[in-house]
Protein backbone atom coordinates (compact mmCIF):
# COMPACT_ATOMS: atom_id res chain seq x y z
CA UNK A 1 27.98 115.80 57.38
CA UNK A 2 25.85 117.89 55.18
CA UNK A 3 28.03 118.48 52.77
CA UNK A 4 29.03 114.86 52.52
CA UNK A 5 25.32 113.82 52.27
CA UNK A 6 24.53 116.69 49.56
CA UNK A 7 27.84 115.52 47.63
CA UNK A 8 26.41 111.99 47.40
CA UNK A 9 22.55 112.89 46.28
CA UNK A 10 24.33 115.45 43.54
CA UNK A 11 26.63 112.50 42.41
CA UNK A 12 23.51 109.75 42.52
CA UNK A 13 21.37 112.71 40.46
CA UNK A 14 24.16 113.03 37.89
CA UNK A 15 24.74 109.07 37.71
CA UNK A 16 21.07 108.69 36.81
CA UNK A 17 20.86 111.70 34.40
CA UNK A 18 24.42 109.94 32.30
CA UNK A 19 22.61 106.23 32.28
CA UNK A 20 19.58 107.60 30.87
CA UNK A 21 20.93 109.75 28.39
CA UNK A 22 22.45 106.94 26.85
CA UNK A 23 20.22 104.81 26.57
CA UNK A 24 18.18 104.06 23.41
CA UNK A 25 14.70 104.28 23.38
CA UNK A 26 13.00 101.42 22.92
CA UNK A 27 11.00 101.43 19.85
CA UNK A 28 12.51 104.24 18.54
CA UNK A 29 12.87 102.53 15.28
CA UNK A 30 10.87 99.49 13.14
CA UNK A 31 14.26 98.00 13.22
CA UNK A 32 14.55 97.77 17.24
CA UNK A 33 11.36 95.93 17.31
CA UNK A 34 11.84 92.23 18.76
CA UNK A 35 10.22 89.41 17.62
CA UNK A 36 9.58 86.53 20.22
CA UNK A 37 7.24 84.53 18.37
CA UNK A 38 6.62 83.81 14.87
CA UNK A 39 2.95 83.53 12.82
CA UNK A 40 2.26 80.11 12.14
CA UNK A 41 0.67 80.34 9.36
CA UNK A 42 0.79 81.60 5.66
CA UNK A 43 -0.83 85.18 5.24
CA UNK A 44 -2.15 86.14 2.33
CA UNK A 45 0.23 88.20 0.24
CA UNK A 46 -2.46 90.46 -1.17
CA UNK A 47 -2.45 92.25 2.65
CA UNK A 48 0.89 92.84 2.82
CA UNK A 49 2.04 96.14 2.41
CA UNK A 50 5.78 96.22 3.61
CA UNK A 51 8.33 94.70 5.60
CA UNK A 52 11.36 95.43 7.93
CA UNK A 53 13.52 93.00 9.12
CA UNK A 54 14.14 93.16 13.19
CA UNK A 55 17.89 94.37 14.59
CA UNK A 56 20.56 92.51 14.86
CA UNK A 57 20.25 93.47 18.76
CA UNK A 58 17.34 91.16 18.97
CA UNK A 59 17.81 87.58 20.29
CA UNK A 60 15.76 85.86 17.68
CA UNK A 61 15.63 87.31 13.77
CA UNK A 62 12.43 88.05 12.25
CA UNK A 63 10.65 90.11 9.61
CA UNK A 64 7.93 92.24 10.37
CA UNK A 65 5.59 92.10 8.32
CA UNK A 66 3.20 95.26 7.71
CA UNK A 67 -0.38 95.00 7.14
CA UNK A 68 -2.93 96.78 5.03
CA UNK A 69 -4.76 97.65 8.43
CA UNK A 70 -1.49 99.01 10.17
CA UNK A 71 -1.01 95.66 12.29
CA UNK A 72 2.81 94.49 12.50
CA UNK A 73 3.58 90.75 12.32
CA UNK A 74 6.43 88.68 13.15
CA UNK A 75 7.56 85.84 10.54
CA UNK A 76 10.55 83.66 10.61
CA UNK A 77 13.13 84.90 8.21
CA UNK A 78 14.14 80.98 7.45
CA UNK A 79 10.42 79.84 5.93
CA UNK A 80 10.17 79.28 2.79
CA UNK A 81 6.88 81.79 2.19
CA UNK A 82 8.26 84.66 4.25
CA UNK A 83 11.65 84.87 1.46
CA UNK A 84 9.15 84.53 -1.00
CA UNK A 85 7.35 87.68 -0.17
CA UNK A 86 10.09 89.38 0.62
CA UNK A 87 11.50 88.72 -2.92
CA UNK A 88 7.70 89.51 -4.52
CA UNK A 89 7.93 92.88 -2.28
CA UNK A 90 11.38 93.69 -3.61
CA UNK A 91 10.69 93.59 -7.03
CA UNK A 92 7.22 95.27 -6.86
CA UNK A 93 9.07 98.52 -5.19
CA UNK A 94 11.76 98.04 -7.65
CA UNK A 95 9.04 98.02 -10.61
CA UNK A 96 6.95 100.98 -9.36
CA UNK A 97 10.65 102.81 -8.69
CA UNK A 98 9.48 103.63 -5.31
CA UNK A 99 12.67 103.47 -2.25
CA UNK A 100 11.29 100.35 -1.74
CA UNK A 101 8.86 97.55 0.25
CA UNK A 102 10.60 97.85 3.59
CA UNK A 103 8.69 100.30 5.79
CA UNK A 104 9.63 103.77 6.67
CA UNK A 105 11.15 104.33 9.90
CA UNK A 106 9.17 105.26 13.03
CA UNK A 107 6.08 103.47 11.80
């Protein structure tokens, strides 16, 4: 009986340790972020310092937009304004030959 019940609690122990070593971590990357809602209104472009757009994991798309005071934002990816700085942020990487206006990784 005591072998039986050790068995089981070795076998639970290693079922947990497998799940959790493959699973992601959430937030491990910009990317993974989610968004659920979307800003409703226009922000002004002279704040935004970068943008990532969310995973393809996520049940909604969005871009994330950075701001100059670290805050992240969530903008739908279909409004006119939101392409628009995404386009302006594009070319001003392109122009200053830096990798570019989407954010690093891990921020």
């Amino acid at each position: 009986m005591k072998v039986i019940l050790a068995t089981l609690v070795f076998l639970l122990i290693l079922a947990v340790l497998h799940s959790e070593a493959n699973e992601e971590p959430v937030n491990k990357l910009t990317s993974h972020l989610c968004c659920f809602t979307y800003i409703s209104r226009k922000v002004p472009l002279r704040i935004v310092k970068g943008y990532d757009r969310t995973s393809d994991q996520c049940p909604t798309p969005g871009v994330i937009f950075l701001m100059q005071q670290g805050r992240q934002i969530c903008a739908n990816p279909n409004v006119a304004w939101v392409q628009e700085y995404i386009r302006h942020l594009d070319h001003a990487s392109k122009l200053s030959g830096s990798t570019g206006a989407r954010m690093a990784k891990g921020v």
